[in-house]
Protein backbone atom coordinates (compact mmCIF):
# COMPACT_ATOMS: atom_id res chain seq x y z
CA UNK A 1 104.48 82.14 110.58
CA UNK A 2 105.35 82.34 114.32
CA UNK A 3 108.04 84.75 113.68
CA UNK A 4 105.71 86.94 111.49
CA UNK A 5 103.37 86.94 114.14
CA UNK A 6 105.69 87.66 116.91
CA UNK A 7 107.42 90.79 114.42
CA UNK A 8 103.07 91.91 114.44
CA UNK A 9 103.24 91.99 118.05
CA UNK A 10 106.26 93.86 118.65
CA UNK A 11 105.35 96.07 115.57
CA UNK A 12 101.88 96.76 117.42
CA UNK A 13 104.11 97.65 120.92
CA UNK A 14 106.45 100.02 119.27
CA UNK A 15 103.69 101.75 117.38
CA UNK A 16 101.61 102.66 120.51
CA UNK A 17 104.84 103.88 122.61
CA UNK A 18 103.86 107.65 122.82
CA UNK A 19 101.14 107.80 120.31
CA UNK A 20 98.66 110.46 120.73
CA UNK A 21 96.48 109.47 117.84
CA UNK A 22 95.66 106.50 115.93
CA UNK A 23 96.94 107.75 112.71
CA UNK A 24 99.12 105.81 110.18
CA UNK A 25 100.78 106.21 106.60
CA UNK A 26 100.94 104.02 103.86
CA UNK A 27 103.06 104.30 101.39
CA UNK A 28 104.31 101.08 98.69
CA UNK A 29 106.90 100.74 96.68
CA UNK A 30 107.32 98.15 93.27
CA UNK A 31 109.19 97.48 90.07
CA UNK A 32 106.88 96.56 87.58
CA UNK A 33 107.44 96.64 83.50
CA UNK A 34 111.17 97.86 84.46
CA UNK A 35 109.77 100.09 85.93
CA UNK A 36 110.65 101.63 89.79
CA UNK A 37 107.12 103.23 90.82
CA UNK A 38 106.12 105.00 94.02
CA UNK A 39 102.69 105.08 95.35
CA UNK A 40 100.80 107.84 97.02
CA UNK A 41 100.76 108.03 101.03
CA UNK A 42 97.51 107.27 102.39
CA UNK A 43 96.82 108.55 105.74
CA UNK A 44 94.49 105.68 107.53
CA UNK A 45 92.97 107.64 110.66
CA UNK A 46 90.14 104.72 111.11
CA UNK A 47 90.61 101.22 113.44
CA UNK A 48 90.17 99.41 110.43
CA UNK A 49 91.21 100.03 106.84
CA UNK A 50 91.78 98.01 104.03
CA UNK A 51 94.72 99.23 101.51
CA UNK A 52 94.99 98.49 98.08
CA UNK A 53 98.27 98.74 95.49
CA UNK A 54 97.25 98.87 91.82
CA UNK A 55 98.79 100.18 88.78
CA UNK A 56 96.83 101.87 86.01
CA UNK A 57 97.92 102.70 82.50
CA UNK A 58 96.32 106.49 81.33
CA UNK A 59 97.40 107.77 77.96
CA UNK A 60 100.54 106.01 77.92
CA UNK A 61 101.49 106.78 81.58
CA UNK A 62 101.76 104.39 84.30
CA UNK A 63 100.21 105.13 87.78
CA UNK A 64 100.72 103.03 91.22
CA UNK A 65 98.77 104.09 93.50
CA UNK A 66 97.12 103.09 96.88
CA UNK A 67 93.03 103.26 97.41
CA UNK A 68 91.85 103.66 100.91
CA UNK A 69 88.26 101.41 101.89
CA UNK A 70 86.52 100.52 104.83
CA UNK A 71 88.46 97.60 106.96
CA UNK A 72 87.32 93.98 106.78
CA UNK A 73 89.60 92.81 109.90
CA UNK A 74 88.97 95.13 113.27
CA UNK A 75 91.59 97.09 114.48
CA UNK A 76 93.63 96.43 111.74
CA UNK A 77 95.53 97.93 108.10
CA UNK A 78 94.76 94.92 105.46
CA UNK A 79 97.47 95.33 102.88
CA UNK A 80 96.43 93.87 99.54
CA UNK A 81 98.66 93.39 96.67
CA UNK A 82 96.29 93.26 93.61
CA UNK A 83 99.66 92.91 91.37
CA UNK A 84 102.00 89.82 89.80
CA UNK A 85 104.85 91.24 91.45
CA UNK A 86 105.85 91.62 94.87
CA UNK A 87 105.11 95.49 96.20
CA UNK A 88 107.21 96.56 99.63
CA UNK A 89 104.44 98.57 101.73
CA UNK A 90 105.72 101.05 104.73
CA UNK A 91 103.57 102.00 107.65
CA UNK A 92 104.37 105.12 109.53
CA UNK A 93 102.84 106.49 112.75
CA UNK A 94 103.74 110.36 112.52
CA UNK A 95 105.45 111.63 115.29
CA UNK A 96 107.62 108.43 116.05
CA UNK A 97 110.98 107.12 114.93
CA UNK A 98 109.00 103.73 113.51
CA UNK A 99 108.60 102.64 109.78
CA UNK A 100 107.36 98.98 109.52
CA UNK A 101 108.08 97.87 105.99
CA UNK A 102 105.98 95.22 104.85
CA UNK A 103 106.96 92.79 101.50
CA UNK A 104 103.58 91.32 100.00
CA UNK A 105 103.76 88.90 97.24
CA UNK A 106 101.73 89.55 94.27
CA UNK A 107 98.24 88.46 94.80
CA UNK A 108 98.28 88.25 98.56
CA UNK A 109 97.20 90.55 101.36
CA UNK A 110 98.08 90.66 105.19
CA UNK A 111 96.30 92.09 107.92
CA UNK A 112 98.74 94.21 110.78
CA UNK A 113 96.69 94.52 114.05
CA UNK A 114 97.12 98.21 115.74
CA UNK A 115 97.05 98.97 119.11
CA UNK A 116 93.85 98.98 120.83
């Protein structure tokens, strides 16, 4: 848990080196059903968000995809993995070299503090 913590930190540092805005991607990634799937990017522009990964089955096709609500933890992206499986998420601050990629077991979420 210290490590993960620590990684947060560092994550936080390299995020804010040369940022002009406080704007993030998310994007996740999951096998599910044999299935590789690839979400859509969600652009969090807001202190706090809170991310969700869910899959939903329309006329036979499957859809992953990422919904975008109000935060629950300040100054933070909650990741929340509403699957059985684990689902890799990425966040990306435009206009830097940095994507964090994030592995959340199914069922879990995990709050990533941004620079104030």
């Amino acid at each position: 848990m210290k490590i993960l913590k620590a990684l947060l930190v560092i994550f936080a540092l390299l995020f804010s080196f040369g940022a002009h805005a406080a704007e993030y991607t998310v994007q996740a990634f999951t096998t599910f059903g044999g299935l590789e799937l690839e979400s859509n990017i969600v652009h969090a522009t807001t202190a706090s968000v809170d991310i969700y990964a869910g899959i939903s089955h329309v006329d036979g096709a499957t859809s992953f995809d990422l919904y975008e609500t109000a935060g629950t933890v300040e100054n933070s992206i909650t990741l929340h993995n509403s699957l059985d499986v684990p689902v890799r998420f990425v966040i990306s601050q435009p206009g830097t070299p940095f994507d964090w990629p994030l592995v959340i077991p199914g069922h879990r979420q995990l709050s990533v503090p941004l620079p104030n």
